[in-house]
PDB file of N, CA and C in Angstrom:
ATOM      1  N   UNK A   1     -11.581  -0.061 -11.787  1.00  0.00           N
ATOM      2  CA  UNK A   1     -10.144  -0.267 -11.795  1.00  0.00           C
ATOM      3  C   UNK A   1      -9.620  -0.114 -10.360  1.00  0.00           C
ATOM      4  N   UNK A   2      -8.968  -1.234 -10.060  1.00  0.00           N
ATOM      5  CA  UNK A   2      -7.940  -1.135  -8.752  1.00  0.00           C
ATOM      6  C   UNK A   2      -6.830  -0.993  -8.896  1.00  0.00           C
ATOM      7  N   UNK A   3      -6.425  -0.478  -7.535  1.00  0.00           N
ATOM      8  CA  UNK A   3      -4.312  -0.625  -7.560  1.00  0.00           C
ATOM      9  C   UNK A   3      -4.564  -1.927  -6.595  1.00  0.00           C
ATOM     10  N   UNK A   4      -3.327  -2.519  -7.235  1.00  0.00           N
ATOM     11  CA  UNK A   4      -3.171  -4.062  -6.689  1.00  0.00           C
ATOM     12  C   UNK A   4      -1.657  -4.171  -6.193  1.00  0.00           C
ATOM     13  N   UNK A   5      -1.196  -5.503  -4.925  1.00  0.00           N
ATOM     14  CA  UNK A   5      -0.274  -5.337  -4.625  1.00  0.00           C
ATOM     15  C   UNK A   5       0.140  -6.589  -3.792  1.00  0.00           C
ATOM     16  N   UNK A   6       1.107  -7.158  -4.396  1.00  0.00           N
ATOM     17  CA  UNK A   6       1.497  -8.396  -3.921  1.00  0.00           C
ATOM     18  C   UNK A   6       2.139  -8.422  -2.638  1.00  0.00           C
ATOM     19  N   UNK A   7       2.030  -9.090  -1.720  1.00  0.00           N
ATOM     20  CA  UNK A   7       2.962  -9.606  -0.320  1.00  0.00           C
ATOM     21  C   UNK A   7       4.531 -10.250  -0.467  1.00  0.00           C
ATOM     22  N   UNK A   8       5.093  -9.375  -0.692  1.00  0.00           N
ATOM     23  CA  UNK A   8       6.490 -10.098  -0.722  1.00  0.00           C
ATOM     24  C   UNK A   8       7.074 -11.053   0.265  1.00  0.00           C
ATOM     25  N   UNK A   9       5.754 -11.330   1.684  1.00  0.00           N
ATOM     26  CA  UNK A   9       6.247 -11.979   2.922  1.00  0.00           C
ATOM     27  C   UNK A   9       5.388 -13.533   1.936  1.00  0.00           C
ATOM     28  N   UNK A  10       5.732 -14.510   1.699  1.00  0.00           N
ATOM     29  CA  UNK A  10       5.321 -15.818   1.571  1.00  0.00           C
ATOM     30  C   UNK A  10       4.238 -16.488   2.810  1.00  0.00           C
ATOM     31  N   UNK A  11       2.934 -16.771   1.918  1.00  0.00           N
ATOM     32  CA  UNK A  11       2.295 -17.503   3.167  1.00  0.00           C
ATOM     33  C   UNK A  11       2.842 -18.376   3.742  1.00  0.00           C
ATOM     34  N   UNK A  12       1.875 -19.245   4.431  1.00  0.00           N
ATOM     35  CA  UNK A  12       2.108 -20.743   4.780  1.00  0.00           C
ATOM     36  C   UNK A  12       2.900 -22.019   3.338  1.00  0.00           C
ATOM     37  N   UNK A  13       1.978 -21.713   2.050  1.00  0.00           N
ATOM     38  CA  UNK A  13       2.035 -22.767   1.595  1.00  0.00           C
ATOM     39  C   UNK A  13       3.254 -22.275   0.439  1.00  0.00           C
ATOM     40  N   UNK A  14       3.789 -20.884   0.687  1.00  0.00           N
ATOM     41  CA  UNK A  14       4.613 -20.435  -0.397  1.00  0.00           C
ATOM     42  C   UNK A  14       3.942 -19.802  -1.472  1.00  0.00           C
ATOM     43  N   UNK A  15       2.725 -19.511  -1.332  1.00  0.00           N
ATOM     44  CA  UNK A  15       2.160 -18.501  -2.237  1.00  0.00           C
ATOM     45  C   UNK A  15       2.513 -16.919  -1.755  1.00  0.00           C
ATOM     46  N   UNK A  16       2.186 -15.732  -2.386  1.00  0.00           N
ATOM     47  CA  UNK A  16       2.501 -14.447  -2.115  1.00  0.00           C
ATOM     48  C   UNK A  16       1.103 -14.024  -2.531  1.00  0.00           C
ATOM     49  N   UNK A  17       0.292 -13.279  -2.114  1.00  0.00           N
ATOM     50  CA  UNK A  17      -1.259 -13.490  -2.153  1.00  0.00           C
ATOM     51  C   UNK A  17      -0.881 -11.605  -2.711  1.00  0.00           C
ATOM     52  N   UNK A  18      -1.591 -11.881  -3.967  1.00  0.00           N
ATOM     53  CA  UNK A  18      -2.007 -10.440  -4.681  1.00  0.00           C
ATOM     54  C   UNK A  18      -3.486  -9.665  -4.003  1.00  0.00           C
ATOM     55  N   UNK A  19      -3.459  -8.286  -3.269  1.00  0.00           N
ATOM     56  CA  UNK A  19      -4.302  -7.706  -2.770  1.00  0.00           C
ATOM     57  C   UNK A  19      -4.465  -6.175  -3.657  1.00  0.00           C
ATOM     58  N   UNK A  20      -5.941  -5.899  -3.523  1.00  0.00           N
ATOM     59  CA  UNK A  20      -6.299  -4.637  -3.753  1.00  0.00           C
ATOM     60  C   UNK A  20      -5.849  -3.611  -2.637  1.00  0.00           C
ATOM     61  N   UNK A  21      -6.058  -2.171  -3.068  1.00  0.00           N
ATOM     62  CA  UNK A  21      -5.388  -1.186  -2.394  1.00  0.00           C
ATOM     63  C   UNK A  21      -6.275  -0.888  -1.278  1.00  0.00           C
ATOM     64  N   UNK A  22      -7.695  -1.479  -1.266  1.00  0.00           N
ATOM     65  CA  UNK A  22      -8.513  -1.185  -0.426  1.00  0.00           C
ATOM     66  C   UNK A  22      -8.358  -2.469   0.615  1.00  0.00           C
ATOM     67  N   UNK A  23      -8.055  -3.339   0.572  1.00  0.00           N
ATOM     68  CA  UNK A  23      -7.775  -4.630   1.336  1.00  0.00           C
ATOM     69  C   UNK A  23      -8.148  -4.618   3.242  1.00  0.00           C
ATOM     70  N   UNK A  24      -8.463  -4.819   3.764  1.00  0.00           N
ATOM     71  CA  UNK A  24      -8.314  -5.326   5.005  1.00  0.00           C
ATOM     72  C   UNK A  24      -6.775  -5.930   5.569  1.00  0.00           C
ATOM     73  N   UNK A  25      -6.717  -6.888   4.368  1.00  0.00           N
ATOM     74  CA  UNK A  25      -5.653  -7.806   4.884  1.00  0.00           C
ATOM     75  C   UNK A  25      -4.023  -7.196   4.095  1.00  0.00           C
ATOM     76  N   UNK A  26      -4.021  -6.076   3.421  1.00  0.00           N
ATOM     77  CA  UNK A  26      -2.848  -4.869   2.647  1.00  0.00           C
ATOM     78  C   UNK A  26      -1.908  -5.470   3.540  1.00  0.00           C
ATOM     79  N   UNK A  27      -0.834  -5.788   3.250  1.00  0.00           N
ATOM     80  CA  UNK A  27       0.663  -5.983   3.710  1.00  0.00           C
ATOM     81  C   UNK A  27       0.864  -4.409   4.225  1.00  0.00           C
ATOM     82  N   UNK A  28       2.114  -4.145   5.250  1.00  0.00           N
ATOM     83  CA  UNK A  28       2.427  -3.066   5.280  1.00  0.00           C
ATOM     84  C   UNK A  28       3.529  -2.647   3.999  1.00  0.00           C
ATOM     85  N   UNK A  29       3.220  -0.896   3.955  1.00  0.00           N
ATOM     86  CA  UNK A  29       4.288  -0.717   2.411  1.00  0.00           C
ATOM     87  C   UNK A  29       5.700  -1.146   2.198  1.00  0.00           C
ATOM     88  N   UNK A  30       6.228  -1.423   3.440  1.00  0.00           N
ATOM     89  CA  UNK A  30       7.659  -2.420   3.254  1.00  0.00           C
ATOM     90  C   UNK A  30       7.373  -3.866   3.112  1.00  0.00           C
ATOM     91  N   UNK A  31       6.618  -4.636   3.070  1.00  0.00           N
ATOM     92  CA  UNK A  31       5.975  -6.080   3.084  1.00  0.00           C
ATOM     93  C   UNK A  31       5.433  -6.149   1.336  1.00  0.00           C
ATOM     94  N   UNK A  32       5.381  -5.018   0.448  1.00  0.00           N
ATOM     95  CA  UNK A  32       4.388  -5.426  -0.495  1.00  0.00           C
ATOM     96  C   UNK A  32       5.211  -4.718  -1.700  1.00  0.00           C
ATOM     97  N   UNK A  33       4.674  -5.037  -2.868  1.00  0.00           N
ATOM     98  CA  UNK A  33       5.262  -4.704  -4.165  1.00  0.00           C
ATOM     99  C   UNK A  33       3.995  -4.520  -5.303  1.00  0.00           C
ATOM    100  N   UNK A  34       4.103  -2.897  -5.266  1.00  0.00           N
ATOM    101  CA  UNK A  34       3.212  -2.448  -6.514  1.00  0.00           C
ATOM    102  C   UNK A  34       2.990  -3.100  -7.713  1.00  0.00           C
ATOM    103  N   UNK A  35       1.822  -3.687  -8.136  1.00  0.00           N
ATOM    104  CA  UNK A  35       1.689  -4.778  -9.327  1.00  0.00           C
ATOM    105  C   UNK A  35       0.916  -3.716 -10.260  1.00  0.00           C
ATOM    106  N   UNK A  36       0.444  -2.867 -10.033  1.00  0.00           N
ATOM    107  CA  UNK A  36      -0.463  -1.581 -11.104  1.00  0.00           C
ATOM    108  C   UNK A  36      -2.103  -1.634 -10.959  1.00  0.00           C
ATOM    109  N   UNK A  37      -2.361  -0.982 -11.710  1.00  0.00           N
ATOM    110  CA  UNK A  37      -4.086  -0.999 -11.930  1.00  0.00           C
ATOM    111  C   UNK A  37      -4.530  -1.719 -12.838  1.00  0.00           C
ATOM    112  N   UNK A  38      -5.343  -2.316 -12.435  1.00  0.00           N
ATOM    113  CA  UNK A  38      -6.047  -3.729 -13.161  1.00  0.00           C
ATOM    114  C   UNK A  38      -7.944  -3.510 -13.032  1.00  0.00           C
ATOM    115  N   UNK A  39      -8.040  -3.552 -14.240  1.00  0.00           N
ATOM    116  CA  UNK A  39      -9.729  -3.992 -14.156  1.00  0.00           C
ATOM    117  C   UNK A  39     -10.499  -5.361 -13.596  1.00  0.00           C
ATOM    118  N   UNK A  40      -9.254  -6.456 -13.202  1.00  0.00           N
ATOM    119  CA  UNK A  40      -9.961  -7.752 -12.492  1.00  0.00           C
ATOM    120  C   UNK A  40      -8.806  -7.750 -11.829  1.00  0.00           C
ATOM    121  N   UNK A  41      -8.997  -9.255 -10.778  1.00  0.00           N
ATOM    122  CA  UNK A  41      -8.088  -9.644 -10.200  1.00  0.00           C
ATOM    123  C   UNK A  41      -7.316 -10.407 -10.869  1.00  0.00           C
ATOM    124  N   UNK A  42      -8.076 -10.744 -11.796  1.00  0.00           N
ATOM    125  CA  UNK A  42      -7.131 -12.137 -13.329  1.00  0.00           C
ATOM    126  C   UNK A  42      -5.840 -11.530 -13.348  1.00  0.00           C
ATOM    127  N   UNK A  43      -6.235 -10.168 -14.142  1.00  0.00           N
ATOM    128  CA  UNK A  43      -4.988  -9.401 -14.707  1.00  0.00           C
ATOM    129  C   UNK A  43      -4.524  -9.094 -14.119  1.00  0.00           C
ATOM    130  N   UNK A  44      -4.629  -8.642 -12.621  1.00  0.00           N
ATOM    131  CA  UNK A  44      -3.511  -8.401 -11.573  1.00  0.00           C
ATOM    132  C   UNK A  44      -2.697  -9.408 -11.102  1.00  0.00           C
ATOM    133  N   UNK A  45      -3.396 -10.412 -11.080  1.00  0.00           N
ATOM    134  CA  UNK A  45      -2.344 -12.007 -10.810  1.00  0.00           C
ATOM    135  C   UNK A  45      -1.451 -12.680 -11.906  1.00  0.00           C
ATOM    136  N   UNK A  46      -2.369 -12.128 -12.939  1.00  0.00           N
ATOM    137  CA  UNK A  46      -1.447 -12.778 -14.218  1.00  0.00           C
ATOM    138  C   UNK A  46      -0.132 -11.810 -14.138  1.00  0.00           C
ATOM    139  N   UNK A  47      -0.328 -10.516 -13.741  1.00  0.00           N
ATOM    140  CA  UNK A  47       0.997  -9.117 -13.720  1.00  0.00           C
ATOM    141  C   UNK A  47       1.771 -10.166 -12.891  1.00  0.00           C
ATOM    142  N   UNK A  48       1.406  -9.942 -12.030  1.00  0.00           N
ATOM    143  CA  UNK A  48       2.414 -10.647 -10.479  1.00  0.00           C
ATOM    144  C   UNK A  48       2.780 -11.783 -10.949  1.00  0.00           C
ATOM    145  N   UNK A  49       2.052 -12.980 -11.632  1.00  0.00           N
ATOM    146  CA  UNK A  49       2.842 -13.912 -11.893  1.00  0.00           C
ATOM    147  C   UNK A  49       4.258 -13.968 -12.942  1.00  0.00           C
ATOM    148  N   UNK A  50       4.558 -12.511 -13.356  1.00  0.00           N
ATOM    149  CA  UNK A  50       5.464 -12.307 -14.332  1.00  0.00           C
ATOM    150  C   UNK A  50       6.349 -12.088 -13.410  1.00  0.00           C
ATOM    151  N   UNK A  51       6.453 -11.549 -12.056  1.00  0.00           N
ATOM    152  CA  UNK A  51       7.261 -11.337 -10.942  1.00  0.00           C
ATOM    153  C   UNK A  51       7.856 -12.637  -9.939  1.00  0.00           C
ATOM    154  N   UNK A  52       6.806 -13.159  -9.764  1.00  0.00           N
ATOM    155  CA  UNK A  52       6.454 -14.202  -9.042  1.00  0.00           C
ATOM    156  C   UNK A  52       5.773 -15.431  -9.452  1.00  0.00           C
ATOM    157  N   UNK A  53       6.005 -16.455  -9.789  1.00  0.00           N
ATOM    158  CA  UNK A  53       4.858 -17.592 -10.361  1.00  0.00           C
ATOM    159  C   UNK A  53       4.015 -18.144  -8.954  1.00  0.00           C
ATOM    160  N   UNK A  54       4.341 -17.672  -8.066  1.00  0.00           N
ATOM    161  CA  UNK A  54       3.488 -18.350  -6.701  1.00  0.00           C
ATOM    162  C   UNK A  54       2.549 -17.490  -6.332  1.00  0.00           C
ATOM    163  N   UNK A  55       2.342 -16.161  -7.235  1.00  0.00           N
ATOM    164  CA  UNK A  55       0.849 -15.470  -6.572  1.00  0.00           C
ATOM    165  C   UNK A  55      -0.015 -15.833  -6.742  1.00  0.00           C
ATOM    166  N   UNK A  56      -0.899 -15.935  -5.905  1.00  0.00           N
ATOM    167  CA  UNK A  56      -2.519 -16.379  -6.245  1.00  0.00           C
ATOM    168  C   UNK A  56      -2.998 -14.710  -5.396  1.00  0.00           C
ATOM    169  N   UNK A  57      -4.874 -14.649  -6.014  1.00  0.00           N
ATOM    170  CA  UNK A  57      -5.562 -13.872  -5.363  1.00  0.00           C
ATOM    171  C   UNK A  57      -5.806 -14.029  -3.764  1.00  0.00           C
ATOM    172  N   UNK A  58      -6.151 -13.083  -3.371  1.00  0.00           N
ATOM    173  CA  UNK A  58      -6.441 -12.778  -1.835  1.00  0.00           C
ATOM    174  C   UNK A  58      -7.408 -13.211  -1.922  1.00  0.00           C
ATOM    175  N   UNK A  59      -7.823 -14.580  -0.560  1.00  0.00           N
ATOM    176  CA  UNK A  59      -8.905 -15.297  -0.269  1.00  0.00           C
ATOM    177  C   UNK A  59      -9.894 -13.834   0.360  1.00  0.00           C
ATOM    178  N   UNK A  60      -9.491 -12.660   0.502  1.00  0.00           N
ATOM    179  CA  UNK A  60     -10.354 -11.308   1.462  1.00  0.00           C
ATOM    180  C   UNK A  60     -10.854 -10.700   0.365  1.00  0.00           C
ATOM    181  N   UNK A  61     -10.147 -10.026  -0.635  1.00  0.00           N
ATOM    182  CA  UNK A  61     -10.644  -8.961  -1.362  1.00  0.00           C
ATOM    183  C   UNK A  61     -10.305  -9.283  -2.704  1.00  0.00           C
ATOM    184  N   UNK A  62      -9.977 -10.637  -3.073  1.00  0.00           N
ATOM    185  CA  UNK A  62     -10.245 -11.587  -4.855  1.00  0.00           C
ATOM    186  C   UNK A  62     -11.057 -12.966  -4.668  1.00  0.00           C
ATOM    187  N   UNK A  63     -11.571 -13.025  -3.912  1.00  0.00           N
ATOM    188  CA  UNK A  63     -12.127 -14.442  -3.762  1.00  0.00           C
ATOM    189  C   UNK A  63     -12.013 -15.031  -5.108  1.00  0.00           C
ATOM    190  N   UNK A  64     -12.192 -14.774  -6.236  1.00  0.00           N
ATOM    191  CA  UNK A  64     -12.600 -15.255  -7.289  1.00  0.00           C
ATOM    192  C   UNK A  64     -11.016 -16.011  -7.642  1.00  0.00           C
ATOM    193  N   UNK A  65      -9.509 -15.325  -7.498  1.00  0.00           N
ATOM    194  CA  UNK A  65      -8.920 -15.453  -8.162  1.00  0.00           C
ATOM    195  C   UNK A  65      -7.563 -16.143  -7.198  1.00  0.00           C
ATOM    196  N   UNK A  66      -8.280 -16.841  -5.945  1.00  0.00           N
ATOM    197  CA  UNK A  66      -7.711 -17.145  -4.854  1.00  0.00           C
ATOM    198  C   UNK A  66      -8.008 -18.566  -5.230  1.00  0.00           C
ATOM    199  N   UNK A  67      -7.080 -19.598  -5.447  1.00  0.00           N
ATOM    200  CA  UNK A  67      -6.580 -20.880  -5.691  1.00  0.00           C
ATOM    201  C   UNK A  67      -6.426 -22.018  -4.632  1.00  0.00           C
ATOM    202  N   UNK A  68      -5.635 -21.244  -4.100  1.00  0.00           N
ATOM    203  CA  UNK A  68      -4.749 -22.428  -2.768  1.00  0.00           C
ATOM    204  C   UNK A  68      -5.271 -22.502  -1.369  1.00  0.00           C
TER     205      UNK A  68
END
């Protein structure tokens, strides 16, 4: 189980890229919005997409669940 956490700053293409708490690429804590603990990245993107419909996974630390 991870804590996960969306980028409230918009990429390039208008996505908001959902990251784990361990991330490399972590927004700073004013840049990001607590999405909870999730056993995949699915369910952490599917959370965020209830917030946001433009999250996709982090191409760094979801490869799997990174789209765009």
């Amino acid at each position: 189980m991870d804590h996960y956490y969306a980028n409230l700053n918009a990429q390039y293409n208008g996505d908001h890229e959902v990251h784990k708490s361990s991330c490399t690429r972590l927004p700073l804590p004013v840049n990001r919005l607590y999405i909870g603990i999730y056993a995949t990245c699915r369910e952490a993107v599917s959370a965020a997409k209830l917030k946001n419909p433009r999250a996709d996974g982090c191409y760094y630390c979801s490869p799997t669940c990174h789209t765009r």
